[in-house]
C-alpha atoms as a PDB file:
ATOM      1  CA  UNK A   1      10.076  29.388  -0.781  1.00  0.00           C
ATOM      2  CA  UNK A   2       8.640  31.431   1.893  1.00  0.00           C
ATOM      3  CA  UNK A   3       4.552  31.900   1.887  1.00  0.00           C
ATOM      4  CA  UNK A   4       3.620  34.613   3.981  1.00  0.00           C
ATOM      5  CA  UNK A   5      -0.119  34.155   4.721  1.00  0.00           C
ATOM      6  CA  UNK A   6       1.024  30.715   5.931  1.00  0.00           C
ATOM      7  CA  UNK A   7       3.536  31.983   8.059  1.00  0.00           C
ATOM      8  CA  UNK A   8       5.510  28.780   6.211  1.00  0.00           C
ATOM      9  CA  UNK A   9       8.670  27.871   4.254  1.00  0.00           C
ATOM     10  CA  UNK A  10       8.619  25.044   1.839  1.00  0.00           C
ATOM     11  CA  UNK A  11      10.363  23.774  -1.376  1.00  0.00           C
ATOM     12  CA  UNK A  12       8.402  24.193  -4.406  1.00  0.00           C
ATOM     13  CA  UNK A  13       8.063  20.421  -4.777  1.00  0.00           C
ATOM     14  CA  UNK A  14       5.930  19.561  -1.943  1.00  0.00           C
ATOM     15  CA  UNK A  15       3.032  21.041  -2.397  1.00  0.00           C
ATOM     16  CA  UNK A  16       2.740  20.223  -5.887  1.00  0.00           C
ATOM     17  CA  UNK A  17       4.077  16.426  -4.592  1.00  0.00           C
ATOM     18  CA  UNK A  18       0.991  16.599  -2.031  1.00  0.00           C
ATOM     19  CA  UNK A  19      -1.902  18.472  -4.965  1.00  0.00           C
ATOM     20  CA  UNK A  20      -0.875  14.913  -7.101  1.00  0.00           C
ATOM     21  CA  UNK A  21      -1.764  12.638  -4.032  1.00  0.00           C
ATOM     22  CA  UNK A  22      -4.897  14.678  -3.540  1.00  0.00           C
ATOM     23  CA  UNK A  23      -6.153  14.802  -6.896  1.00  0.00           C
ATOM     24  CA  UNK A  24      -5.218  11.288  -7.384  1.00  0.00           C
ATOM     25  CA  UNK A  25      -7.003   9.805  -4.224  1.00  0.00           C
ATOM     26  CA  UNK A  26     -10.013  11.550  -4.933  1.00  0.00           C
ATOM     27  CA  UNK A  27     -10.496  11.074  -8.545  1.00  0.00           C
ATOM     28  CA  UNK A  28     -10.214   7.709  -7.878  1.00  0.00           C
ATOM     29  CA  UNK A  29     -12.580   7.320  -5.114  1.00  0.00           C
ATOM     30  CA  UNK A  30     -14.766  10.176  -5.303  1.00  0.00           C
ATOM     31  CA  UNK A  31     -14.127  11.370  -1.334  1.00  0.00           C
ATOM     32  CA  UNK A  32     -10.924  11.664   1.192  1.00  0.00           C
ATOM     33  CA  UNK A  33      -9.434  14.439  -1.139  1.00  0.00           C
ATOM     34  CA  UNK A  34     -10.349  17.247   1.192  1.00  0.00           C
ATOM     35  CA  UNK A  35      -8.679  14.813   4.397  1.00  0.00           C
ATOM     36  CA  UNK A  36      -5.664  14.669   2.385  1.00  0.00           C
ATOM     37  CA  UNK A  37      -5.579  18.359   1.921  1.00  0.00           C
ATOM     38  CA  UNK A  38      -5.955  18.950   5.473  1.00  0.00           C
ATOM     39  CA  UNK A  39      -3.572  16.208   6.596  1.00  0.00           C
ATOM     40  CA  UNK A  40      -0.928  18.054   4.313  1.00  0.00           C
ATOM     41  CA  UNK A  41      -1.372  21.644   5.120  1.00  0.00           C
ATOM     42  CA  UNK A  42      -1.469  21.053   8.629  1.00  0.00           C
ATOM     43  CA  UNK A  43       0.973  18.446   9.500  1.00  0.00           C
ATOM     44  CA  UNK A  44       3.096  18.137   6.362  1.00  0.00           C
ATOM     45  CA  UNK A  45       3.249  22.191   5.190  1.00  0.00           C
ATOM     46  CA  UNK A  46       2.746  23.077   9.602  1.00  0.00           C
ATOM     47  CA  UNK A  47      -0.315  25.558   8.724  1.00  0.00           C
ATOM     48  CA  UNK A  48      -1.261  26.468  12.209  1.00  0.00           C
ATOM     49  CA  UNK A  49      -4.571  28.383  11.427  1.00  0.00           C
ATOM     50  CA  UNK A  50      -7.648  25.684  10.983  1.00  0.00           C
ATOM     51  CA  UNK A  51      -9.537  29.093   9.432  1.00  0.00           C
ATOM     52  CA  UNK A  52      -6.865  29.085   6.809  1.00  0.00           C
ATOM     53  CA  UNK A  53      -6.583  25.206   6.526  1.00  0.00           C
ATOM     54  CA  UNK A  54     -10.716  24.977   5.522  1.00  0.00           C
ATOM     55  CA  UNK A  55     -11.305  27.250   2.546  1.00  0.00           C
ATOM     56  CA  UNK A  56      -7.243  25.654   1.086  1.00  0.00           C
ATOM     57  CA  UNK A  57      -8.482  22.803   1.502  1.00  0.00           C
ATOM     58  CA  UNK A  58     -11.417  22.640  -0.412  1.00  0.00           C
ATOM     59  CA  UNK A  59     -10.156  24.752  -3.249  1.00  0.00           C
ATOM     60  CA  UNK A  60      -8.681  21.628  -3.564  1.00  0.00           C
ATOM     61  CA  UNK A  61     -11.361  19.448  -3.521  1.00  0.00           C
ATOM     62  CA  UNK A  62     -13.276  21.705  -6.447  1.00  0.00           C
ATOM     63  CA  UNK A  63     -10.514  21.784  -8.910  1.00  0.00           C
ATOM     64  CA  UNK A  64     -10.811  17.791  -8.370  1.00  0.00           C
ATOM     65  CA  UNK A  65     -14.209  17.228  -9.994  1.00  0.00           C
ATOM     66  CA  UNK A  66     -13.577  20.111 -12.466  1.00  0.00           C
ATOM     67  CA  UNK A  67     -11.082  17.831 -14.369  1.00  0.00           C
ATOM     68  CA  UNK A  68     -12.271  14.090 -13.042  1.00  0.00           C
ATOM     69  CA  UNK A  69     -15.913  14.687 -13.895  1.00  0.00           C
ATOM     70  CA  UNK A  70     -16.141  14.948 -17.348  1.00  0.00           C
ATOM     71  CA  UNK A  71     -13.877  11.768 -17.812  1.00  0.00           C
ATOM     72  CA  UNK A  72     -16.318   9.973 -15.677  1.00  0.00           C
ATOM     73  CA  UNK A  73     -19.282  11.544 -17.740  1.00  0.00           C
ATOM     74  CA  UNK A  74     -18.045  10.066 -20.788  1.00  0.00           C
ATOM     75  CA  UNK A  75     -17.471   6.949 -19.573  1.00  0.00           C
ATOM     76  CA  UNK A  76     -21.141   6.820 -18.251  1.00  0.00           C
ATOM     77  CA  UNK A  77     -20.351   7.139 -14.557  1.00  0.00           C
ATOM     78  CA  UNK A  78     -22.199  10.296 -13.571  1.00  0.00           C
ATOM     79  CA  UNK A  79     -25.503   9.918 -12.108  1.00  0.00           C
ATOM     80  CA  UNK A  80     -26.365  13.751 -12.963  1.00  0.00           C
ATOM     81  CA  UNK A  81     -29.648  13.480 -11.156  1.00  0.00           C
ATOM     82  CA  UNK A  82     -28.283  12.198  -7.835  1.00  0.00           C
ATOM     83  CA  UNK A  83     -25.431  14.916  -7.687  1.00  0.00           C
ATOM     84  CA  UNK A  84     -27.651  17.361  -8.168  1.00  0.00           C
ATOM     85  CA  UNK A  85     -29.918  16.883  -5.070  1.00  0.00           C
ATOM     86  CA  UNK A  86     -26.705  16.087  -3.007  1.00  0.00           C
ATOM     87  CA  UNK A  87     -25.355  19.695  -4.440  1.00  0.00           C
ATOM     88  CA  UNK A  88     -28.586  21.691  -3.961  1.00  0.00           C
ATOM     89  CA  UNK A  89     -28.894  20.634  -0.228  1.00  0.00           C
ATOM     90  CA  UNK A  90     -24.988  21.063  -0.078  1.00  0.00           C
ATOM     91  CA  UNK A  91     -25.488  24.773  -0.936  1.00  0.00           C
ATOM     92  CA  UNK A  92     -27.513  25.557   1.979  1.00  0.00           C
ATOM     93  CA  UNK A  93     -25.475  23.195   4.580  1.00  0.00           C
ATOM     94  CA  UNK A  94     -21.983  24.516   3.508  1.00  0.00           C
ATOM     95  CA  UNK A  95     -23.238  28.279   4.114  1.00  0.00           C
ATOM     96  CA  UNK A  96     -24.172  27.157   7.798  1.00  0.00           C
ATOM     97  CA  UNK A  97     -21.319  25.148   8.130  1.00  0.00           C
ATOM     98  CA  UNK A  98     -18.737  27.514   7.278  1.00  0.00           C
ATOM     99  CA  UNK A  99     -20.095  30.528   9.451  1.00  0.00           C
ATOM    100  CA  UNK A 100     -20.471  28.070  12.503  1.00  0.00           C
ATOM    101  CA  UNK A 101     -17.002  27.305  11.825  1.00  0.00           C
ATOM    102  CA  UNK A 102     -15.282  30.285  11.427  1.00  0.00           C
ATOM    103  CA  UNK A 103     -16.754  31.497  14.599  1.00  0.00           C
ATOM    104  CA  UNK A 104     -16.101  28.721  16.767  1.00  0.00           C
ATOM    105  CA  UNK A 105     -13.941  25.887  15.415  1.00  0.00           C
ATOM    106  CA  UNK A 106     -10.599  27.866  15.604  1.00  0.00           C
ATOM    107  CA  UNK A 107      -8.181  25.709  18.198  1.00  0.00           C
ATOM    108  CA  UNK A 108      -6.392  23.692  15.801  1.00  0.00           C
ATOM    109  CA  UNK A 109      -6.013  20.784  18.882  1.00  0.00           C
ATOM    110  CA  UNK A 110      -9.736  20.492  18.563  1.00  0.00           C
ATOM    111  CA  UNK A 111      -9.969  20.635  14.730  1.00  0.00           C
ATOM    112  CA  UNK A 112      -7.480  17.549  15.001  1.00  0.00           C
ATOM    113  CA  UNK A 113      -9.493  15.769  16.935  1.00  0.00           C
ATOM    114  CA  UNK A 114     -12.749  15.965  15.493  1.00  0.00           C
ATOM    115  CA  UNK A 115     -11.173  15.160  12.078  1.00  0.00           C
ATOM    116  CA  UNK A 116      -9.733  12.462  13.317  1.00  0.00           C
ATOM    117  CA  UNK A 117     -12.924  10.952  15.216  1.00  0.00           C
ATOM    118  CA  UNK A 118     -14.955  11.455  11.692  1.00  0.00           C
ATOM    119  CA  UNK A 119     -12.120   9.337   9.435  1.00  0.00           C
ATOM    120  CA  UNK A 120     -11.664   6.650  11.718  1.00  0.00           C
ATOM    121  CA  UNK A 121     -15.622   6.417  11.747  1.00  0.00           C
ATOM    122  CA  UNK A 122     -15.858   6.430   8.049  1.00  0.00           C
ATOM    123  CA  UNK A 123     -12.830   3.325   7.728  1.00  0.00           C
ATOM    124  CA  UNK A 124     -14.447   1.206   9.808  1.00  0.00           C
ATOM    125  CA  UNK A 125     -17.784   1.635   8.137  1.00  0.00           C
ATOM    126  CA  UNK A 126     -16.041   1.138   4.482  1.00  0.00           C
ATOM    127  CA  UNK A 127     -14.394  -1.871   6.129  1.00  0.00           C
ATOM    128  CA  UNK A 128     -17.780  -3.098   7.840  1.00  0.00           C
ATOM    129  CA  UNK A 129     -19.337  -2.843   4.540  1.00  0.00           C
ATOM    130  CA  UNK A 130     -16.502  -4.457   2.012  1.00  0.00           C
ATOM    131  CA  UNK A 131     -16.560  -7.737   4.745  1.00  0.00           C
ATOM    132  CA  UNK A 132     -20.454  -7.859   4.177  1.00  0.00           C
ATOM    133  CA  UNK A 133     -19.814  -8.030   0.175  1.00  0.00           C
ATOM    134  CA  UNK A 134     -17.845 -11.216   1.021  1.00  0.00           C
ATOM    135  CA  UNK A 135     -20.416 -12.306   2.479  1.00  0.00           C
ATOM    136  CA  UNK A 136     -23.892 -11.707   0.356  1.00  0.00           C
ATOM    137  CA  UNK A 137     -22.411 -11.938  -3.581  1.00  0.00           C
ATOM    138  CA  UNK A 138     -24.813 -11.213  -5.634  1.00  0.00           C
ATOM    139  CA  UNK A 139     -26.331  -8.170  -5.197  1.00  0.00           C
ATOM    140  CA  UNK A 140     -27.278  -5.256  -7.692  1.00  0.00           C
ATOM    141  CA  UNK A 141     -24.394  -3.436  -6.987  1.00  0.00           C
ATOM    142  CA  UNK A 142     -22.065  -5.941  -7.541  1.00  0.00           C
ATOM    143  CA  UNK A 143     -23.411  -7.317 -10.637  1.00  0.00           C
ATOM    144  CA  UNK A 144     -23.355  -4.009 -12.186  1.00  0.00           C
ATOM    145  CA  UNK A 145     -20.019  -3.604 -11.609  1.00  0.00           C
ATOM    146  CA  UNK A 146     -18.674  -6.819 -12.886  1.00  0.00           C
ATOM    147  CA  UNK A 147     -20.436  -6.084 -16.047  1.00  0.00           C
ATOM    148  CA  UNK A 148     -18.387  -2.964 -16.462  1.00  0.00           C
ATOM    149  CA  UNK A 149     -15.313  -4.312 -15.517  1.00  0.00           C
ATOM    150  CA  UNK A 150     -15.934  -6.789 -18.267  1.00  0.00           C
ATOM    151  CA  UNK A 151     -16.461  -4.521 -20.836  1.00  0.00           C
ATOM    152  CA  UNK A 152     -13.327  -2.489 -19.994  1.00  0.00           C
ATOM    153  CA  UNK A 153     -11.422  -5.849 -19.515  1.00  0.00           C
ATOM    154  CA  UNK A 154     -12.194  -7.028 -23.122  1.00  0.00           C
ATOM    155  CA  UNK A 155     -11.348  -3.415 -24.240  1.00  0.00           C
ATOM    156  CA  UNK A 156     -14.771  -2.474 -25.242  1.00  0.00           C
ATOM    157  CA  UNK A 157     -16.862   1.204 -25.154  1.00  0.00           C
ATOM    158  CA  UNK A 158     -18.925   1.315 -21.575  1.00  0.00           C
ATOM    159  CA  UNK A 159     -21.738   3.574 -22.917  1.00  0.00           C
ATOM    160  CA  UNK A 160     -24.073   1.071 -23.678  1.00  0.00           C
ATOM    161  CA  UNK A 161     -24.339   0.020 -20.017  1.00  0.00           C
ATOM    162  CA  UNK A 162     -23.389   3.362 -18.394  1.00  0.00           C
ATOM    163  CA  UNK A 163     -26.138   5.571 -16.419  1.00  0.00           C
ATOM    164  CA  UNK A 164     -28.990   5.972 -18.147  1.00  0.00           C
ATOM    165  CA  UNK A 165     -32.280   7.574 -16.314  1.00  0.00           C
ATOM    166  CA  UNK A 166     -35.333   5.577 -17.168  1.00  0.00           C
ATOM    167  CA  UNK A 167     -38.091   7.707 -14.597  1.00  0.00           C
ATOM    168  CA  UNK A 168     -38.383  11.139 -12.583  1.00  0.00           C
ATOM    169  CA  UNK A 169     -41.259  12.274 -10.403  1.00  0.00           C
ATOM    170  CA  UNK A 170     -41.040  14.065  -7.261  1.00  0.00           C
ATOM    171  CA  UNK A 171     -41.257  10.579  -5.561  1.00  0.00           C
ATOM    172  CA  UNK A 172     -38.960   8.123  -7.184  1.00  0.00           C
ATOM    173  CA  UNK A 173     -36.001   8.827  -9.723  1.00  0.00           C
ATOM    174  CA  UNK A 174     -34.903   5.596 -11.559  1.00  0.00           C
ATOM    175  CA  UNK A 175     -31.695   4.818 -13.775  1.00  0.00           C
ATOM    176  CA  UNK A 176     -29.801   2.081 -15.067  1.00  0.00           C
ATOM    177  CA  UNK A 177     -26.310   0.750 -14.674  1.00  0.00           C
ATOM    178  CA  UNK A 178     -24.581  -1.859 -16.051  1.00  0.00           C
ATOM    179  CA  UNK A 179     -27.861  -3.449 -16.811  1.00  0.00           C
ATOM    180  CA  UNK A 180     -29.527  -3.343 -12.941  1.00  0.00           C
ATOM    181  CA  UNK A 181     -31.829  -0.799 -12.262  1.00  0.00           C
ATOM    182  CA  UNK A 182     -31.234   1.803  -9.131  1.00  0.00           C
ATOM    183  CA  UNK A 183     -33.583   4.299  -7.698  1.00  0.00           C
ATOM    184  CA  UNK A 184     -33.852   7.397  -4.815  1.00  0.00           C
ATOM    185  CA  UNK A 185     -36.364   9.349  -3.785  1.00  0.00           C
ATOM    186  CA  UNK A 186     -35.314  13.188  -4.303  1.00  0.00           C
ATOM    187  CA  UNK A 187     -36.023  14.351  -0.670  1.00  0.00           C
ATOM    188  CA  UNK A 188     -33.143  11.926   0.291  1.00  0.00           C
ATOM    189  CA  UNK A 189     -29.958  13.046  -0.944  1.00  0.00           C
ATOM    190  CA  UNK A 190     -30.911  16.547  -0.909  1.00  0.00           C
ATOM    191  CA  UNK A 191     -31.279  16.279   3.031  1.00  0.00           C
ATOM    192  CA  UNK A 192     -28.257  14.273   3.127  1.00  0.00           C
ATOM    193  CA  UNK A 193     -26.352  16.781   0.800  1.00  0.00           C
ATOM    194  CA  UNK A 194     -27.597  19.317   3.475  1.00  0.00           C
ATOM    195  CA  UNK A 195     -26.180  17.774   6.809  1.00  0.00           C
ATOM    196  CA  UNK A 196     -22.958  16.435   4.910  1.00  0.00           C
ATOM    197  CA  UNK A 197     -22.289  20.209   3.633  1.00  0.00           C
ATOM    198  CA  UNK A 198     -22.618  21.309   7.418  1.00  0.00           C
ATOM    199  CA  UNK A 199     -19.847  18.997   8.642  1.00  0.00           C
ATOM    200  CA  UNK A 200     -17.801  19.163   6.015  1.00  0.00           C
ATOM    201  CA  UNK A 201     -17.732  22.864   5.222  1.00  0.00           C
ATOM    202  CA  UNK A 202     -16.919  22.919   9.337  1.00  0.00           C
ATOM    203  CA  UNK A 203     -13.974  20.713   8.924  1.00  0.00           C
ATOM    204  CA  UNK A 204     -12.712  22.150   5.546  1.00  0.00           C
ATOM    205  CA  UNK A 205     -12.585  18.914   3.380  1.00  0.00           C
ATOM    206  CA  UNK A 206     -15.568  17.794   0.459  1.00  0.00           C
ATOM    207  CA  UNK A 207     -17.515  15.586   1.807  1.00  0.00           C
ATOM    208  CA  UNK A 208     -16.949  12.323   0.284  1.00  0.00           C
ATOM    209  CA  UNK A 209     -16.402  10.766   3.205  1.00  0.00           C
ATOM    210  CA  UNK A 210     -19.610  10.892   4.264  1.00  0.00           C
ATOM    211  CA  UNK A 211     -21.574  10.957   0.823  1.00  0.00           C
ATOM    212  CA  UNK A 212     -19.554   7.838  -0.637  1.00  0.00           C
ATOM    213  CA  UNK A 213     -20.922   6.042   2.248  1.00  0.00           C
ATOM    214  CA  UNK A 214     -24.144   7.127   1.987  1.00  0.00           C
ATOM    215  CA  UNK A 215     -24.606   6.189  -1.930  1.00  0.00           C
ATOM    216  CA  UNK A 216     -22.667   2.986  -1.264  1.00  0.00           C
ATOM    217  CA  UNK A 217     -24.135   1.990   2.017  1.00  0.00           C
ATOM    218  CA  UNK A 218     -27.953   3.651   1.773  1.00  0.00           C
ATOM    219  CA  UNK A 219     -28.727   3.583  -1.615  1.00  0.00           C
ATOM    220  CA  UNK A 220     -26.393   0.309  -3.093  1.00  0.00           C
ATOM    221  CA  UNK A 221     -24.748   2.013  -5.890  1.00  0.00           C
ATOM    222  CA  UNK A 222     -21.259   0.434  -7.280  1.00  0.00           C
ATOM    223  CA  UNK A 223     -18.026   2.395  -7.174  1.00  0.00           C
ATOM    224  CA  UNK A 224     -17.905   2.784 -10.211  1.00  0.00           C
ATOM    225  CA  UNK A 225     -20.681   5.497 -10.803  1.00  0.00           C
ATOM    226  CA  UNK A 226     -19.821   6.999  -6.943  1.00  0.00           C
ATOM    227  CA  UNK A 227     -16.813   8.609  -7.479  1.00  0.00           C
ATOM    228  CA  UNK A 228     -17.962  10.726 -10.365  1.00  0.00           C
ATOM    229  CA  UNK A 229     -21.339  11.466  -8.730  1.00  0.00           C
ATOM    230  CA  UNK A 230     -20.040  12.858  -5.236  1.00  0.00           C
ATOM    231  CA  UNK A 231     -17.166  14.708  -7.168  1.00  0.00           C
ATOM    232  CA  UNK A 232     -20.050  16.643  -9.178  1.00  0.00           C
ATOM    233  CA  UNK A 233     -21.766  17.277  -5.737  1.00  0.00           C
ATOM    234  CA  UNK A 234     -19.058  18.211  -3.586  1.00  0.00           C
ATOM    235  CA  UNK A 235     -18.097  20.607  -6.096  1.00  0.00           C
ATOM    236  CA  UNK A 236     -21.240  22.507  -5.484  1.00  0.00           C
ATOM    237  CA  UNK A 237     -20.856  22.783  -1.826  1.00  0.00           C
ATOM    238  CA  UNK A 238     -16.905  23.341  -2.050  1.00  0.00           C
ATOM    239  CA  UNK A 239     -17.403  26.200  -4.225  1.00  0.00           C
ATOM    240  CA  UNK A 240     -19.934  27.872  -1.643  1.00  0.00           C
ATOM    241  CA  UNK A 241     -18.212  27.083   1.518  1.00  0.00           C
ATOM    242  CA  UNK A 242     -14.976  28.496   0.187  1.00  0.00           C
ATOM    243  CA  UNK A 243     -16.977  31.548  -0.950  1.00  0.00           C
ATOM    244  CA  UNK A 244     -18.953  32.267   2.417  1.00  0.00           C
ATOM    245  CA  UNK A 245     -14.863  31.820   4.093  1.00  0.00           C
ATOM    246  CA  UNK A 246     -13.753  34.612   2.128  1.00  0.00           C
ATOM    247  CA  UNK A 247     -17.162  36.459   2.804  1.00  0.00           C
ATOM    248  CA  UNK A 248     -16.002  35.894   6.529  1.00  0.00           C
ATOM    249  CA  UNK A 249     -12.385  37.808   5.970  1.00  0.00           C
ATOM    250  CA  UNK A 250     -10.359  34.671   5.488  1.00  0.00           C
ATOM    251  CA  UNK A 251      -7.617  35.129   2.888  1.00  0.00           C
ATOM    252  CA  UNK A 252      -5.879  32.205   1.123  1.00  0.00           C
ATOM    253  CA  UNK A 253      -2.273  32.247   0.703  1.00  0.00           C
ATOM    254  CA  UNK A 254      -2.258  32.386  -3.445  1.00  0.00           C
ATOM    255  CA  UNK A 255       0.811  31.126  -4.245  1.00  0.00           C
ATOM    256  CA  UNK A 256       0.850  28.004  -2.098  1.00  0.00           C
ATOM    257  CA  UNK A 257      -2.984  27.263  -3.493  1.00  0.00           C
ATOM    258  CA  UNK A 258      -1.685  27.478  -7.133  1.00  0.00           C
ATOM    259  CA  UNK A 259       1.458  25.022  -6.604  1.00  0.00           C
ATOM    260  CA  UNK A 260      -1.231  22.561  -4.781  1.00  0.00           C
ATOM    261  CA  UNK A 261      -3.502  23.197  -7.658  1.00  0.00           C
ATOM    262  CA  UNK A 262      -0.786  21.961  -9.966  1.00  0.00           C
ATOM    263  CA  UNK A 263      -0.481  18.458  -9.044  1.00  0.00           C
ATOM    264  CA  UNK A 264      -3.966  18.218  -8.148  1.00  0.00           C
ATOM    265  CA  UNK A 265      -4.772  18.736 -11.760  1.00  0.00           C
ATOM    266  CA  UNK A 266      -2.425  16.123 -12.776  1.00  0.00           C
ATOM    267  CA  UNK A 267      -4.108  13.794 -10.353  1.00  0.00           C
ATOM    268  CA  UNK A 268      -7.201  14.493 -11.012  1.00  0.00           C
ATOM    269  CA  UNK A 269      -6.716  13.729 -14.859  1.00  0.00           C
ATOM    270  CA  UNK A 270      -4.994  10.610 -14.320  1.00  0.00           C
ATOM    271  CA  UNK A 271      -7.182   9.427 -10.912  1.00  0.00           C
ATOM    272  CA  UNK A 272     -10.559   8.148 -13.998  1.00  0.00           C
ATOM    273  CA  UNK A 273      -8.123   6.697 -16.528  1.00  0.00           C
ATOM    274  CA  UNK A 274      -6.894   4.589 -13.696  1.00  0.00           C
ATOM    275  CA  UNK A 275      -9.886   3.267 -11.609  1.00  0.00           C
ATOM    276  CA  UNK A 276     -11.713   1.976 -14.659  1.00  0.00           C
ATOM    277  CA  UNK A 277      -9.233  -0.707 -14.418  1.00  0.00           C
ATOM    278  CA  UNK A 278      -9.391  -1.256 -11.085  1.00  0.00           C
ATOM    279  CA  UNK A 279     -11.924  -3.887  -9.330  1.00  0.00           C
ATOM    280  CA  UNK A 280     -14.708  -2.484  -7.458  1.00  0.00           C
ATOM    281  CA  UNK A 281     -13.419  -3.489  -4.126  1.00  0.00           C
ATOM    282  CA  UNK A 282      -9.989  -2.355  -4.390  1.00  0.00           C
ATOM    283  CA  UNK A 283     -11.289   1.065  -4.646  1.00  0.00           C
ATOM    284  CA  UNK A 284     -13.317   0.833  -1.278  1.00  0.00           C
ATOM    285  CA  UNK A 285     -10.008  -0.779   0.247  1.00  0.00           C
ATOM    286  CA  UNK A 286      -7.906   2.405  -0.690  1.00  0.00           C
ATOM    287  CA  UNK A 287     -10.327   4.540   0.822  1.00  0.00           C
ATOM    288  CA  UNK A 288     -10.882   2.251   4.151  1.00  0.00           C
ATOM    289  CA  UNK A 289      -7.288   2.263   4.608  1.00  0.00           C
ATOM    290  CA  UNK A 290      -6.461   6.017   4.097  1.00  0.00           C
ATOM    291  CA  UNK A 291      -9.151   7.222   6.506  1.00  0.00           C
ATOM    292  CA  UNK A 292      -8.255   4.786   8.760  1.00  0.00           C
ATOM    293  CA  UNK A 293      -4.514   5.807   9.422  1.00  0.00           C
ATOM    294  CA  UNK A 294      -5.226   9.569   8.829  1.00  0.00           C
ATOM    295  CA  UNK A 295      -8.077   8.564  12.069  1.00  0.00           C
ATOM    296  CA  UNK A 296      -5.741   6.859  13.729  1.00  0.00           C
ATOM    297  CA  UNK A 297      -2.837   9.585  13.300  1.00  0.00           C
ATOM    298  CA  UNK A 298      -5.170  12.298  14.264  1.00  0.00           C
ATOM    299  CA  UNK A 299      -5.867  10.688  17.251  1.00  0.00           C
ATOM    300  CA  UNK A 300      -2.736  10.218  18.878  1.00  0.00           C
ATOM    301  CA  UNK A 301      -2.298   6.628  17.917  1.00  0.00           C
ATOM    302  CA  UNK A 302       0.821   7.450  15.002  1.00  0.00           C
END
């Protein structure tokens, strides 16, 4: 089939092959969805045109969280609160990010290479991080998360020890998970949300490489509630970015979005029916080990 905006021709079954991966990978990890995108448009599909990659790519990474979310929601695995900082400062960093970008990130040489730089940075943090678990057991995090893989081992509902907000003030928001107590202060994730957008808007991709980090790493929250909360979030700054691209004269190539669309549907409903089976650290793992040979690969090394 021959896409013309592209300036590509593909069979049908790719794309829709490469929307399951994507919708898959980040349903079940709440980030990398918008890396795979990229990875496949550019060096699977042969887009040459970064401007066209970006906005593709995070359609991509909003139709995600439109189907994962809710299954996460009812499963108790959404902090609402915490997205919704990260989105609000998302809003204003992916309108900066995207006009920066479209005016001077358009060599596609470079675009490799500063994608590349930014996964293998993530990996080795992911990695840096699951070794330390091995290391201090114990901690909030990781008692949380047992607790709701034994619930969903022994076949049981998880809403009695999903998220559950307990305080909000300006200073200090507080919820419960798996019966441990987490907290933020508001002014954090919305800045964070804010510089995150700017990159990743840039770049074309969600986000969640940087924000699952930063809830994981920063503020100690489980997998388990991650995934669901940077989904919401990213699809807040996705849906702007991709708005302020088409603002800026971009136009997507339609019928190649709605074949990737396809399978990222299908990915993204099956992506929360799978990972609540799944132990906390084999979901860090996946992601470690994506970003690390899509880093690697982008960088001359594959």
């Amino acid at each position: 089939m021959v896409f013309e905006v592209a300036d590509i021709t593909l069979p049908i079954w790719l794309p829709l092959l490469w929307g399951l991966l994507v919708g898959l990978v980040f349903s079940l990890v709440g980030a990398a969805g918008g890396i795979l995108a990229s990875v496949g448009l550019i060096s699977v599909m042969g887009i040459q045109d970064p401007n066209l990659v970006k906005p593709m790519a995070q359609a991509l990474t909003l139709a995600t969280p439109l189907i994962a979310v809710p299954g996460y929601y009812r499963q108790g695995r959404v902090v609402v609160s915490l997205a919704f900082m990260l989105g609000a400062g998302g809003i204003l960093g992916a309108i900066i990010g995207s006009t920066l970008s479209v005016a001077y990130l358009t060599d596609i040489d470079i675009f490799r290479s500063i994608f590349g730089v930014f996964a293998l940075g993530i990996a080795l943090q992911i990695f840096s991080r699951t070794i330390g678990q091995n290391r201090l057991p114990g901690t909030r995090s990781e008692r949380a998360a047992a607790a709701f893989e034994g619930l969903v081992h022994d076949g049981q509902s998880t809403d009695a020890i999903g998220v559950k907000h307990r305080y909000y003030s300006f200073r200090r928001i507080e919820f419960v998970f798996g019966g441990e107590q987490f907290s933020f202060a508001p002014w954090s994730p919305f800045l964070a949300g804010a510089g995150i957008a700017v990159v990743s808007s840039a770049l074309g991709v969600g986000g969640g490489f940087l924000l699952v980090p930063f809830m994981c790493v920063l503020l100690g929250l489980p997998m388990f509630i991650v995934a669901g909360t940077a989904a919401l979030a990213i699809a807040v700054s996705s849906l702007t970015s991709i708005t302020n691209y088409i603002r800026l004269g971009i136009e997507l190539d339609v019928p190649l979005l709605l074949l990737l669309l396809a399978g990222t549907v299908l990915g993204a409903w099956i992506g929360p029916r799978l990972s609540s089976h799944m132990h906390e650290r084999w979901l860090q793992s996946i992601l470690g080990v994506v970003l690390l040979l899509i880093g690697i690969r982008y960088l001359g090394g594959l």
